[in-house]
PDB file of N, CA and C in Angstrom:
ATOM      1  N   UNK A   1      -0.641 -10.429   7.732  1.00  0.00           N
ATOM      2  CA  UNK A   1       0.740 -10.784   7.864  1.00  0.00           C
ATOM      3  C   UNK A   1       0.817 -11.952   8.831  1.00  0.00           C
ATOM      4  N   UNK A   2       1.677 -13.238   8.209  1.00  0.00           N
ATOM      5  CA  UNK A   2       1.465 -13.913   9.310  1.00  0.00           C
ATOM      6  C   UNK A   2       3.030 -14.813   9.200  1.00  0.00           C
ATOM      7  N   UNK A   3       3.478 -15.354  10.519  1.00  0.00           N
ATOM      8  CA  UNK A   3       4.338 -16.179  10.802  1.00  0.00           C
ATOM      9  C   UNK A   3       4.161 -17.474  11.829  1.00  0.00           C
ATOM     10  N   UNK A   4       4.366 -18.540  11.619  1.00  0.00           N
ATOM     11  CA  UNK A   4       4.672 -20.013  12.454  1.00  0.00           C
ATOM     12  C   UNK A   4       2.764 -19.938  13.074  1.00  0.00           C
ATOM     13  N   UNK A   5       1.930 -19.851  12.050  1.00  0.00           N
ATOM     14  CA  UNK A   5       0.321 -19.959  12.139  1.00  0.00           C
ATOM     15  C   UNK A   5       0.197 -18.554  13.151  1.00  0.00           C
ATOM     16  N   UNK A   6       0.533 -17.319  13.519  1.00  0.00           N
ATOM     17  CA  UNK A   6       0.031 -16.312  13.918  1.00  0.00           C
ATOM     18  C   UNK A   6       0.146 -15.306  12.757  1.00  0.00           C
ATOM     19  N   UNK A   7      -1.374 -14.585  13.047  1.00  0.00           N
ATOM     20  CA  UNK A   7      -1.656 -13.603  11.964  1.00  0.00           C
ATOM     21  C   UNK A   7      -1.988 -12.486  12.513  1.00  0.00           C
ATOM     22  N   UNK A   8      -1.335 -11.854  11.937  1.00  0.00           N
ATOM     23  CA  UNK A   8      -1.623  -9.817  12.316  1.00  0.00           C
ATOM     24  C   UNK A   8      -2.305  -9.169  11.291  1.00  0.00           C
ATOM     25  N   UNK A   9      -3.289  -8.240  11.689  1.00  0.00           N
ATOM     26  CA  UNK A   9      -3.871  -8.033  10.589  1.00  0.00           C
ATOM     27  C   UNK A   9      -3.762  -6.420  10.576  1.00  0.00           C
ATOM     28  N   UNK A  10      -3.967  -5.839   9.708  1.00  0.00           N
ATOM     29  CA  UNK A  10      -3.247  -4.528   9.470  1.00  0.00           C
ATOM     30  C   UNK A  10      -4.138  -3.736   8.335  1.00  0.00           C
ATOM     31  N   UNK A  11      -3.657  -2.862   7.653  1.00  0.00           N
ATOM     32  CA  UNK A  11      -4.087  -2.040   6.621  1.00  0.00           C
ATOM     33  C   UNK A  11      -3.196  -1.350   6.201  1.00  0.00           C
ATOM     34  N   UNK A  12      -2.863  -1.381   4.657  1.00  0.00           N
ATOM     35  CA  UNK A  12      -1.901  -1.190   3.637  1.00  0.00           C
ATOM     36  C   UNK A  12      -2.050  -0.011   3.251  1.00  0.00           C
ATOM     37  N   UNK A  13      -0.824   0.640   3.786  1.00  0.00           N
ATOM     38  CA  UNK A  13      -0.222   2.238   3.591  1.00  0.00           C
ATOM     39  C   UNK A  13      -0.307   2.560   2.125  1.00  0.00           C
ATOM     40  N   UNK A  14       0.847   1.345   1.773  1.00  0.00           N
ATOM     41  CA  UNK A  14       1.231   1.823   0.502  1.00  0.00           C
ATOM     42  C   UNK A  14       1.427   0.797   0.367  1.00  0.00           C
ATOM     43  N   UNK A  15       2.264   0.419  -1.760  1.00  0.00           N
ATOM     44  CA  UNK A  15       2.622  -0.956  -2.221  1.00  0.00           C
ATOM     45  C   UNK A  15       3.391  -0.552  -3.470  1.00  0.00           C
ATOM     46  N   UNK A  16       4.640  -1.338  -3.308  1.00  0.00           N
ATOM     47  CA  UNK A  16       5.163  -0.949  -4.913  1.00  0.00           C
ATOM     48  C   UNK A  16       5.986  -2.680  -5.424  1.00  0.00           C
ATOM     49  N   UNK A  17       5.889  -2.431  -6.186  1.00  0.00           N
ATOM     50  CA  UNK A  17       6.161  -4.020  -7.061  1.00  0.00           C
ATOM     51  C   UNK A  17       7.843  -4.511  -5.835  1.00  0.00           C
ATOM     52  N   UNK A  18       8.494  -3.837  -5.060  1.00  0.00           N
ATOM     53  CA  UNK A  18       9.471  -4.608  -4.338  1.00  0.00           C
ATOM     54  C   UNK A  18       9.029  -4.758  -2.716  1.00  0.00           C
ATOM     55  N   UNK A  19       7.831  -3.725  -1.953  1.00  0.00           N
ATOM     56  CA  UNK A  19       7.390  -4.024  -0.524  1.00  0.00           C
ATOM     57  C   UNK A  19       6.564  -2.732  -0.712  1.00  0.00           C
ATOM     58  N   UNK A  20       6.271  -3.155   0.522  1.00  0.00           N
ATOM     59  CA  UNK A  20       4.965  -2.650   1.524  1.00  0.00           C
ATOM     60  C   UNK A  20       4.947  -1.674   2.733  1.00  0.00           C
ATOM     61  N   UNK A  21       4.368  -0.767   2.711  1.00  0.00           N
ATOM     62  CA  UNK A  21       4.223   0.044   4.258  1.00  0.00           C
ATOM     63  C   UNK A  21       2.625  -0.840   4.962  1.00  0.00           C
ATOM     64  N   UNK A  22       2.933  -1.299   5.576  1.00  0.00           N
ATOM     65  CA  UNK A  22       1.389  -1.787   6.561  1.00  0.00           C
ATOM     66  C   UNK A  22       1.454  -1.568   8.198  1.00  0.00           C
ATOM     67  N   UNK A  23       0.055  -0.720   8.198  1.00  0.00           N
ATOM     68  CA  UNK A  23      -0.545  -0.410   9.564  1.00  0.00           C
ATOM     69  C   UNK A  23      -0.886  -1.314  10.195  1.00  0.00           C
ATOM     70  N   UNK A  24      -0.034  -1.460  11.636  1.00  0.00           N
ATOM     71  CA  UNK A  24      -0.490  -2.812  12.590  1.00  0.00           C
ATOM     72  C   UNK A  24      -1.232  -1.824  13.638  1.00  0.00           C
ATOM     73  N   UNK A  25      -1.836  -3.083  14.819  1.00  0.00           N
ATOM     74  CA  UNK A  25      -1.658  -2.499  15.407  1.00  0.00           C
ATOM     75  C   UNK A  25      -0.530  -1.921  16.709  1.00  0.00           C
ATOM     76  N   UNK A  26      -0.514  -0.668  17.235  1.00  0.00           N
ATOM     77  CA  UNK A  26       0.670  -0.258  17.707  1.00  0.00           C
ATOM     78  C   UNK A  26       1.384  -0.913  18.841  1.00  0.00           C
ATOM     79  N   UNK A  27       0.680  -1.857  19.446  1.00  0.00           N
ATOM     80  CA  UNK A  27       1.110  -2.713  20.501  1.00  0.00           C
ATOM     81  C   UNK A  27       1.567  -4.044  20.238  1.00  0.00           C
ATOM     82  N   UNK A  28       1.390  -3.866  18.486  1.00  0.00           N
ATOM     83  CA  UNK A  28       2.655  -5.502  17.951  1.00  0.00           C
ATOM     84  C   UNK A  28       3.780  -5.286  17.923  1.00  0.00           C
ATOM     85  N   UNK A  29       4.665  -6.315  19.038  1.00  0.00           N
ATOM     86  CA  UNK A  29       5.989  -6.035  18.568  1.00  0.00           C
ATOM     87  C   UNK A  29       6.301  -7.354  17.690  1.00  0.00           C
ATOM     88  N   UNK A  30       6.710  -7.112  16.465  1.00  0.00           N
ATOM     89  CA  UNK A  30       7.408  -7.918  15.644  1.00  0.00           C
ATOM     90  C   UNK A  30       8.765  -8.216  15.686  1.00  0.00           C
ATOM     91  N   UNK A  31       9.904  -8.980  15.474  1.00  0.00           N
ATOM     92  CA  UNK A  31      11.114  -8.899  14.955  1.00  0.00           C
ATOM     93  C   UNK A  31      11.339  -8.335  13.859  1.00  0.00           C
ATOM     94  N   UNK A  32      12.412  -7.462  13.658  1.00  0.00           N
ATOM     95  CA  UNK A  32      12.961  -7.266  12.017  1.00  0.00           C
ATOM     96  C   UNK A  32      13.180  -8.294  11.331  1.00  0.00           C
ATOM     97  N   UNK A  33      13.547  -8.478  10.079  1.00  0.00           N
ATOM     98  CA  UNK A  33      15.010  -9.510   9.567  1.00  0.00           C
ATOM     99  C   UNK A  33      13.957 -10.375   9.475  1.00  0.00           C
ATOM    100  N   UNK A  34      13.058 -10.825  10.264  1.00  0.00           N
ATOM    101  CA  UNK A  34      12.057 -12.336  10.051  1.00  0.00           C
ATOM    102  C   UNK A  34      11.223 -12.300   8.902  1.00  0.00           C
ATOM    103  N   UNK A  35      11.167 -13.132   8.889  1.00  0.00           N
ATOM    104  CA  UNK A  35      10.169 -14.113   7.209  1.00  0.00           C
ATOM    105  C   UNK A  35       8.789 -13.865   7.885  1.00  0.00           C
ATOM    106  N   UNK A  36       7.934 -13.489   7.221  1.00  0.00           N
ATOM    107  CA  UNK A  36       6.576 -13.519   6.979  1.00  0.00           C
ATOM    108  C   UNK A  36       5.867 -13.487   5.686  1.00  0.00           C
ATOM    109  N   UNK A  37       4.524 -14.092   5.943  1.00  0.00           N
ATOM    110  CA  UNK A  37       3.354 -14.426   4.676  1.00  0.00           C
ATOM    111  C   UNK A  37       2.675 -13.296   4.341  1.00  0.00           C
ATOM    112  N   UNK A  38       2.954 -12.348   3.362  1.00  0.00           N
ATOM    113  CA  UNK A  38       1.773 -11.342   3.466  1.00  0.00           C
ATOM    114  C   UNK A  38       0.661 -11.402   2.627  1.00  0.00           C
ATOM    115  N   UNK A  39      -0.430 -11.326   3.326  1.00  0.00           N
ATOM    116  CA  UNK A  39      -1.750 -11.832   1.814  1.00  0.00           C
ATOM    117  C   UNK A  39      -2.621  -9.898   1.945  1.00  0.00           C
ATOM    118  N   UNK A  40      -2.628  -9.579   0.633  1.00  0.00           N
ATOM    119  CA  UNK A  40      -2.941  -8.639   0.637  1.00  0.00           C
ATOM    120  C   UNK A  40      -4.580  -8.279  -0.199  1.00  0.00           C
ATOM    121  N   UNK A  41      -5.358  -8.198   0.414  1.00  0.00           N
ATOM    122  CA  UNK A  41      -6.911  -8.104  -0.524  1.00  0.00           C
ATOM    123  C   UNK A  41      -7.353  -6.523  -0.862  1.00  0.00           C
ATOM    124  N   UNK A  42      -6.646  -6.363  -2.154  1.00  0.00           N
ATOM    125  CA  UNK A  42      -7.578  -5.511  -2.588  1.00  0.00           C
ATOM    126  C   UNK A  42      -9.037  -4.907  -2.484  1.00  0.00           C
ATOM    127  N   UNK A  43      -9.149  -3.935  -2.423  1.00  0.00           N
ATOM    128  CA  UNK A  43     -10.994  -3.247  -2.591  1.00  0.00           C
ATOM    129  C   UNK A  43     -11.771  -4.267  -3.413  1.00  0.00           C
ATOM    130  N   UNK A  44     -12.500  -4.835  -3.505  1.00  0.00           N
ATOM    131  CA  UNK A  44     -13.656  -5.391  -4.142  1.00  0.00           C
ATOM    132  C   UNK A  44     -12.893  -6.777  -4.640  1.00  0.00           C
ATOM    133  N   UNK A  45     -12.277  -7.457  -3.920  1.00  0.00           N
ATOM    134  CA  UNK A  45     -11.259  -8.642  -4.854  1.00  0.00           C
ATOM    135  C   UNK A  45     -11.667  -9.821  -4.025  1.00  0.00           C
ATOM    136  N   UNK A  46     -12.144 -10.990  -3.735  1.00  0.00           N
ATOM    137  CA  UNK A  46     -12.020 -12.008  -2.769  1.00  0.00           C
ATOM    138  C   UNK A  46     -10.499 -12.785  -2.658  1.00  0.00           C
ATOM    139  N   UNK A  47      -9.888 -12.531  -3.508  1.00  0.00           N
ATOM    140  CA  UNK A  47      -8.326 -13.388  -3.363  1.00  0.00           C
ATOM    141  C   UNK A  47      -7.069 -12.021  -3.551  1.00  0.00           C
ATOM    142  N   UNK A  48      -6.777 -12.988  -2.067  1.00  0.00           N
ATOM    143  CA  UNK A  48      -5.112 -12.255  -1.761  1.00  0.00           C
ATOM    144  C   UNK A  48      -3.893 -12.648  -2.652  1.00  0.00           C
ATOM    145  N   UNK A  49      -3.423 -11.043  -2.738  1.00  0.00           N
ATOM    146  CA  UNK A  49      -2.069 -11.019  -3.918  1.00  0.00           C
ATOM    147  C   UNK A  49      -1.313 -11.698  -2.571  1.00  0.00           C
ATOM    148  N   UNK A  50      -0.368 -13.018  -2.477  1.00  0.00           N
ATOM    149  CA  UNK A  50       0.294 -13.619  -1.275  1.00  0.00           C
ATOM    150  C   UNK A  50       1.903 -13.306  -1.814  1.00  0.00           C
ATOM    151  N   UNK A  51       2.338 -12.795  -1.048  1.00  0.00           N
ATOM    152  CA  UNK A  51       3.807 -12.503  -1.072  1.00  0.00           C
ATOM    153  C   UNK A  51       4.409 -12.882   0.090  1.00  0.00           C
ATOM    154  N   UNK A  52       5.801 -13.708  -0.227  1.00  0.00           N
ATOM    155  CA  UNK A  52       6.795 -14.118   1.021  1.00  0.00           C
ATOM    156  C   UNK A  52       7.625 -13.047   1.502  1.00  0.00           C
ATOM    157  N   UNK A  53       7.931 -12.533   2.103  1.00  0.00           N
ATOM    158  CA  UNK A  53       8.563 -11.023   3.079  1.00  0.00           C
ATOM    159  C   UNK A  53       9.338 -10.805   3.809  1.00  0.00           C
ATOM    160  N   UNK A  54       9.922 -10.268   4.522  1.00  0.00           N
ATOM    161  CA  UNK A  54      10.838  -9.971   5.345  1.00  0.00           C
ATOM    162  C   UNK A  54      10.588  -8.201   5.635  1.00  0.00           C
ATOM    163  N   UNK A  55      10.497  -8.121   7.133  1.00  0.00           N
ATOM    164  CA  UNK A  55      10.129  -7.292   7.893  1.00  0.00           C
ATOM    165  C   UNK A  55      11.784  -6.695   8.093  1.00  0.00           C
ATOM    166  N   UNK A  56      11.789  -5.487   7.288  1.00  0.00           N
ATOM    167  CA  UNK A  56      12.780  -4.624   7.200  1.00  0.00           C
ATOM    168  C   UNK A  56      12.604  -3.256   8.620  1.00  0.00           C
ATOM    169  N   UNK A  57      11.501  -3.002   9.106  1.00  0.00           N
ATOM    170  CA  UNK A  57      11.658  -1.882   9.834  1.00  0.00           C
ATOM    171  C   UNK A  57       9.998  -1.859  10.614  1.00  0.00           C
ATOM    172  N   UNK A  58      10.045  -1.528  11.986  1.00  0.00           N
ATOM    173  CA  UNK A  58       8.775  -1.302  12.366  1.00  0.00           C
ATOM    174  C   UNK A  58       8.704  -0.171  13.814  1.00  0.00           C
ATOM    175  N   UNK A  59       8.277   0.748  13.377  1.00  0.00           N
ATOM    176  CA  UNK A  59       8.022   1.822  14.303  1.00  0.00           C
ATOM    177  C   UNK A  59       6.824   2.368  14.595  1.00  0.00           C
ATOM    178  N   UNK A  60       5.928   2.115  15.724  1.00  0.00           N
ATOM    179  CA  UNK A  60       4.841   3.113  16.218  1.00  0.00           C
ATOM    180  C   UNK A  60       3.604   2.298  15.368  1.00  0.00           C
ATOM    181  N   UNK A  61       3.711   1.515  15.220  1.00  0.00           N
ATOM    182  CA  UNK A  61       2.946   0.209  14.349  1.00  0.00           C
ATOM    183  C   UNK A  61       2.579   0.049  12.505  1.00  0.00           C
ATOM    184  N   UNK A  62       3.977   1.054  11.959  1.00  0.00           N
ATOM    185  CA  UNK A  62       4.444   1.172  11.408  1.00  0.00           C
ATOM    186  C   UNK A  62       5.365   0.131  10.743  1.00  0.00           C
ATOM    187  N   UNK A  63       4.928  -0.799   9.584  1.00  0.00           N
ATOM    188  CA  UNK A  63       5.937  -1.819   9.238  1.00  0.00           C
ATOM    189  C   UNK A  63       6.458  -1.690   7.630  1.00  0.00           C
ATOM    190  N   UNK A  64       7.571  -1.824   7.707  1.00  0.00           N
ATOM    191  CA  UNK A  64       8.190  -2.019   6.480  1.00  0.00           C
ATOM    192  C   UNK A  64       8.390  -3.032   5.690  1.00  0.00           C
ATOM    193  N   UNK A  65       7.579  -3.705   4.715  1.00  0.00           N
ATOM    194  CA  UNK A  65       7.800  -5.276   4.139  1.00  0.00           C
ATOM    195  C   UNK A  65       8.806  -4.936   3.228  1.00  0.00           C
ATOM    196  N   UNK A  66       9.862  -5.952   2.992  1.00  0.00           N
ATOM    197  CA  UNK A  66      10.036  -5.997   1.558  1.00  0.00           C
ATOM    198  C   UNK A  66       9.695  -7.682   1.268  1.00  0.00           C
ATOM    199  N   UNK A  67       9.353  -7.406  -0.230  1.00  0.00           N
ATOM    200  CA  UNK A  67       9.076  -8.865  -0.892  1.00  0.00           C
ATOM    201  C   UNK A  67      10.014  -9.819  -0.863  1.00  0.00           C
ATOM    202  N   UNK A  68       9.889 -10.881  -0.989  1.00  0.00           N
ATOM    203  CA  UNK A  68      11.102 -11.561  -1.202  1.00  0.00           C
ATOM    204  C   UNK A  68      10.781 -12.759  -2.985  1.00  0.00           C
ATOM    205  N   UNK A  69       9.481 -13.139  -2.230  1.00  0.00           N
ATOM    206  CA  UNK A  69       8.933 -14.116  -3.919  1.00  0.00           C
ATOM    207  C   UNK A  69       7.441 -13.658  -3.686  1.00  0.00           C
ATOM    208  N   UNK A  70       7.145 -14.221  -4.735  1.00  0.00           N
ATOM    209  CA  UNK A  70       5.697 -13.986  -5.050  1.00  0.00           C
ATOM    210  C   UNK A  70       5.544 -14.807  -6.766  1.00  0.00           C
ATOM    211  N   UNK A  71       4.026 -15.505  -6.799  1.00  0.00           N
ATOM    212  CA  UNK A  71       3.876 -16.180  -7.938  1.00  0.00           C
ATOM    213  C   UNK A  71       4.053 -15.232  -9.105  1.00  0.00           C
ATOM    214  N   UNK A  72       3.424 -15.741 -10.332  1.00  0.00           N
ATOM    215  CA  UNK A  72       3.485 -14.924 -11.602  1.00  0.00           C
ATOM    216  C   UNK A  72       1.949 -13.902 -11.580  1.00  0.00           C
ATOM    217  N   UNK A  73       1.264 -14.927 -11.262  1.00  0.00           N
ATOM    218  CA  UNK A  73      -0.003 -14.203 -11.259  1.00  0.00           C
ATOM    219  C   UNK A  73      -0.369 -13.317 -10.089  1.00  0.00           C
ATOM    220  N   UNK A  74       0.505 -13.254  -8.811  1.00  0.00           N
ATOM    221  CA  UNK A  74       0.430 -11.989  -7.566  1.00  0.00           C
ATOM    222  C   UNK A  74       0.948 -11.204  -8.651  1.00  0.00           C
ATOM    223  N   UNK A  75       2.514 -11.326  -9.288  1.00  0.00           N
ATOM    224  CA  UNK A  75       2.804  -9.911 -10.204  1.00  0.00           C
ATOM    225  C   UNK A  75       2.008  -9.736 -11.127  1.00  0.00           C
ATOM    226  N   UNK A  76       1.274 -10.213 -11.851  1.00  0.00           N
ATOM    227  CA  UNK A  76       0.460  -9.423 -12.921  1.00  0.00           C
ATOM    228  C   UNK A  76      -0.663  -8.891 -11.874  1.00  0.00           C
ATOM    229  N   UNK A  77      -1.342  -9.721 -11.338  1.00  0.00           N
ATOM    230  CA  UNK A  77      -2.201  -8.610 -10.353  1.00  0.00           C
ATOM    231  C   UNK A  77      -2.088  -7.574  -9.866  1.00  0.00           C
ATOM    232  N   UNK A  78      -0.812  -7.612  -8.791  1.00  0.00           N
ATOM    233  CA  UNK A  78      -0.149  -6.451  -8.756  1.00  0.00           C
ATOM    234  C   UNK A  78       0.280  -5.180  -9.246  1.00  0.00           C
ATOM    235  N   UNK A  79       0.621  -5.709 -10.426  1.00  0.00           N
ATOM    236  CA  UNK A  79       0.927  -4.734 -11.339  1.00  0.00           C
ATOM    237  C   UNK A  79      -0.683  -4.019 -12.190  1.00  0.00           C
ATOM    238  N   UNK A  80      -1.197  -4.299 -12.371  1.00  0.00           N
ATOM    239  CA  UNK A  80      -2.544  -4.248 -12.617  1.00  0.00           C
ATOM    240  C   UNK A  80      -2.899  -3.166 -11.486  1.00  0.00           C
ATOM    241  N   UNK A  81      -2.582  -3.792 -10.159  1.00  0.00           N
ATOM    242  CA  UNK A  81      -3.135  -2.670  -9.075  1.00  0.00           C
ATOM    243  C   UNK A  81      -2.271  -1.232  -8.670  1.00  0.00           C
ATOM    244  N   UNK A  82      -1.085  -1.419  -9.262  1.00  0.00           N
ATOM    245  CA  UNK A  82      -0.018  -0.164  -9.457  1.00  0.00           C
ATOM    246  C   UNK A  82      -0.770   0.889 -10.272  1.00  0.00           C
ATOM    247  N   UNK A  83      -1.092   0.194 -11.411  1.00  0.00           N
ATOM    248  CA  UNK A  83      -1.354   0.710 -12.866  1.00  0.00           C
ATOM    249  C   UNK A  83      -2.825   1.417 -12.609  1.00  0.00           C
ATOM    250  N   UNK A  84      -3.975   1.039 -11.666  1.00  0.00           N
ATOM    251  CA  UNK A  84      -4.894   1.285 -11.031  1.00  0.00           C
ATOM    252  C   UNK A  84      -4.339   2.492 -10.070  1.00  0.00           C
ATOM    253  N   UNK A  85      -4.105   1.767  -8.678  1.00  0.00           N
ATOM    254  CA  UNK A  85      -3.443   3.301  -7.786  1.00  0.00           C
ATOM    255  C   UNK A  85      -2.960   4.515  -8.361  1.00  0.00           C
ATOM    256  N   UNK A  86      -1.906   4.085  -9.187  1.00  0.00           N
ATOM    257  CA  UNK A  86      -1.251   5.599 -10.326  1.00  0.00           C
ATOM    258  C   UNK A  86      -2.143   6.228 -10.976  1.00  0.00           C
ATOM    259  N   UNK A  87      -3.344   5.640 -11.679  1.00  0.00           N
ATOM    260  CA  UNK A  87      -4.172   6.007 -12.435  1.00  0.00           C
ATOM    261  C   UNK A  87      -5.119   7.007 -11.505  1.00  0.00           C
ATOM    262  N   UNK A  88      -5.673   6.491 -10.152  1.00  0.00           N
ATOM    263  CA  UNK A  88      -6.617   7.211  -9.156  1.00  0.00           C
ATOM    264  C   UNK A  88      -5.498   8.372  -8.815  1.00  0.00           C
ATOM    265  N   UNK A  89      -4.509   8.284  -8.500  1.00  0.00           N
ATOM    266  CA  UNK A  89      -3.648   9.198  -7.878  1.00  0.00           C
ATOM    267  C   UNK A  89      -3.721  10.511  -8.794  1.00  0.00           C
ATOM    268  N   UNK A  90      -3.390  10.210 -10.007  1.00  0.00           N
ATOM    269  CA  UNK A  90      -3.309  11.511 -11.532  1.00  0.00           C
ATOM    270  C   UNK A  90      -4.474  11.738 -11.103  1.00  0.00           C
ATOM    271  N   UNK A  91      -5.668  11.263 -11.246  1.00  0.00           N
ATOM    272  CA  UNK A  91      -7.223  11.855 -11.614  1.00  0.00           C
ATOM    273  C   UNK A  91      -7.410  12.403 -10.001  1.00  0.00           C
ATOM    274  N   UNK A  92      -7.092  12.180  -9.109  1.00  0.00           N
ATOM    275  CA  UNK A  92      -7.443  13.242  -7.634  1.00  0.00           C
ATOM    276  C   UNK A  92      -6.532  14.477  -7.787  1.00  0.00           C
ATOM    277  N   UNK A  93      -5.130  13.998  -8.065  1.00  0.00           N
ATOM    278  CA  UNK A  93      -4.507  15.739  -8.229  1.00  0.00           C
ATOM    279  C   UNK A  93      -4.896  16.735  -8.948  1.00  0.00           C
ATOM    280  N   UNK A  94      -5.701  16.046 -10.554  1.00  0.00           N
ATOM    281  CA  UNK A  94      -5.782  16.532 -11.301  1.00  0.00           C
ATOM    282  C   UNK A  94      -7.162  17.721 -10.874  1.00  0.00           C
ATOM    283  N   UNK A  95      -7.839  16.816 -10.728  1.00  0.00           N
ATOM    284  CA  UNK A  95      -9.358  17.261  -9.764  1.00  0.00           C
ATOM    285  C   UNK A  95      -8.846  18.657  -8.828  1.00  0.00           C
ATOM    286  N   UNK A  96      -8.072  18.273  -7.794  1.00  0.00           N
ATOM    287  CA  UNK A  96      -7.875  18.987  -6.787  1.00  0.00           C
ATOM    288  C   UNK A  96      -7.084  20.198  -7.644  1.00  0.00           C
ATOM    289  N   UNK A  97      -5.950  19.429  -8.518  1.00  0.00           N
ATOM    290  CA  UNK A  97      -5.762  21.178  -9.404  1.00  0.00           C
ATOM    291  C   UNK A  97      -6.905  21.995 -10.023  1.00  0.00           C
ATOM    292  N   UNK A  98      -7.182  21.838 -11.145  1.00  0.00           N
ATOM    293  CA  UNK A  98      -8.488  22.409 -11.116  1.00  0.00           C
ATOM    294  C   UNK A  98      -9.288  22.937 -10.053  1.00  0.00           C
ATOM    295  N   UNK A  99      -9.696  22.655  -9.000  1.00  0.00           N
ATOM    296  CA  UNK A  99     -10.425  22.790  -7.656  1.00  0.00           C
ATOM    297  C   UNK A  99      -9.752  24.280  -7.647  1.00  0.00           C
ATOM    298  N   UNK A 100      -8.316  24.157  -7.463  1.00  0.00           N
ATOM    299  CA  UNK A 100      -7.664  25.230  -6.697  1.00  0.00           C
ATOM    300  C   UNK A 100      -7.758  26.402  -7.922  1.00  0.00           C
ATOM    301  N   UNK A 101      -7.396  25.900  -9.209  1.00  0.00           N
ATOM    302  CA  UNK A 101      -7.395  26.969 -10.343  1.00  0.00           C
ATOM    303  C   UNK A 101      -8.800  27.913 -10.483  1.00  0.00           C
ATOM    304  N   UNK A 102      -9.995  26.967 -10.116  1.00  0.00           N
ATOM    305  CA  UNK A 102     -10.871  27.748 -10.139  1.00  0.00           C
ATOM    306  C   UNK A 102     -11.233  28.681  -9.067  1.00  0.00           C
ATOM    307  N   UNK A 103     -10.907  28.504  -8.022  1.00  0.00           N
ATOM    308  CA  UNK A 103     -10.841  29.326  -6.621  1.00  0.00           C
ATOM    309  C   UNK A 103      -9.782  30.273  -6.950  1.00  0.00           C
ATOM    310  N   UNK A 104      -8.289  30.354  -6.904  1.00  0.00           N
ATOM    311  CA  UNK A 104      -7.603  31.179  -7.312  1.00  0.00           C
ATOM    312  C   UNK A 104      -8.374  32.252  -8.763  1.00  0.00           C
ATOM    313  N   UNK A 105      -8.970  31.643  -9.883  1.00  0.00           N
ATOM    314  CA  UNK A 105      -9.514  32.327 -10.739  1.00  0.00           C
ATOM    315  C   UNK A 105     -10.298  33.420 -10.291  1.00  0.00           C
ATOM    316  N   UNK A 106     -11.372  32.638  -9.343  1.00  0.00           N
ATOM    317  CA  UNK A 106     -12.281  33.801  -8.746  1.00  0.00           C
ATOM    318  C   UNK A 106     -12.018  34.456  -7.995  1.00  0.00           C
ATOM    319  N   UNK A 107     -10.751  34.404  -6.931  1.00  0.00           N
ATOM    320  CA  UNK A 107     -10.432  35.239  -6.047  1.00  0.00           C
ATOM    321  C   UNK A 107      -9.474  36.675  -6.264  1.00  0.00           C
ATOM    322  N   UNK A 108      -9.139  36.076  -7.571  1.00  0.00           N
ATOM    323  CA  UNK A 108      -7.476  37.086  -8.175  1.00  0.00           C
ATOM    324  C   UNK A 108      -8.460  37.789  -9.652  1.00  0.00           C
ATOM    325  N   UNK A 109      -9.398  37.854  -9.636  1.00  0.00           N
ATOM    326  CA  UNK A 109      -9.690  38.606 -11.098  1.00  0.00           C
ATOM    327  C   UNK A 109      -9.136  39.738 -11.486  1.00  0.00           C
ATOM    328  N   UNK A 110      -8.633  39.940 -12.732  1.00  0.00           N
ATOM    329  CA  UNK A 110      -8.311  41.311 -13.153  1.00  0.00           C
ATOM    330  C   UNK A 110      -9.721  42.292 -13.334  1.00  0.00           C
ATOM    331  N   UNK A 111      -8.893  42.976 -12.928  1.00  0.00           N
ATOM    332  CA  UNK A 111     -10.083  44.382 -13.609  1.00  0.00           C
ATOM    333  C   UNK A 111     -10.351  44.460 -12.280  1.00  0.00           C
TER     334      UNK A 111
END
């Protein structure tokens, strides 16, 4: 995240096609309401999805982006990486259901 050539660097909570939750660290104080650059690098990607922003909320180093622009090709990337996250998200619950069905199975048997 960066503004007027200073950069904060952080780690991304979460992401949905309108903003961002990103982990600073807890001793940045930012302004709300202000414009910032956010370049965001995916797991295994060398180029940042770059989105223009505005810092809606920040608590306990806790920040709230929302987007403001972004090119065509950050949104298809993006969206690509939604479509990815959602996809990992189903296949861990799914896992972890199962996990639990089979433990409950063996613990509750009839007879």
């Amino acid at each position: 995240m960066s503004q007027n050539d200073v950069t904060h660097s952080g780690s991304l909570e979460n992401i949905s096609r309108v903003g961002a939750l990103v982990r600073l660290n807890a001793s940045v104080h930012l302004p709300k309401d202000a414009n910032y650059e956010l370049s965001v690098y995916p797991d295994d990607e060398e180029q940042a999805l770059k989105f223009s922003a505005v810092l809606v909320n920040i608590s306990f180093g806790m920040a709230g982006i929302k987007f403001t622009a972004f090119d065509s090709e950050t949104a298809n990337r993006l969206e690509d990486l939604l479509v990815k996250l959602s996809s990992d998200a189903v296949s861990t619950k799914t896992i972890e259901h199962d996990k639990y069905k089979r433990r409950f199975a063996e613990n509750f048997r009839e007879g």
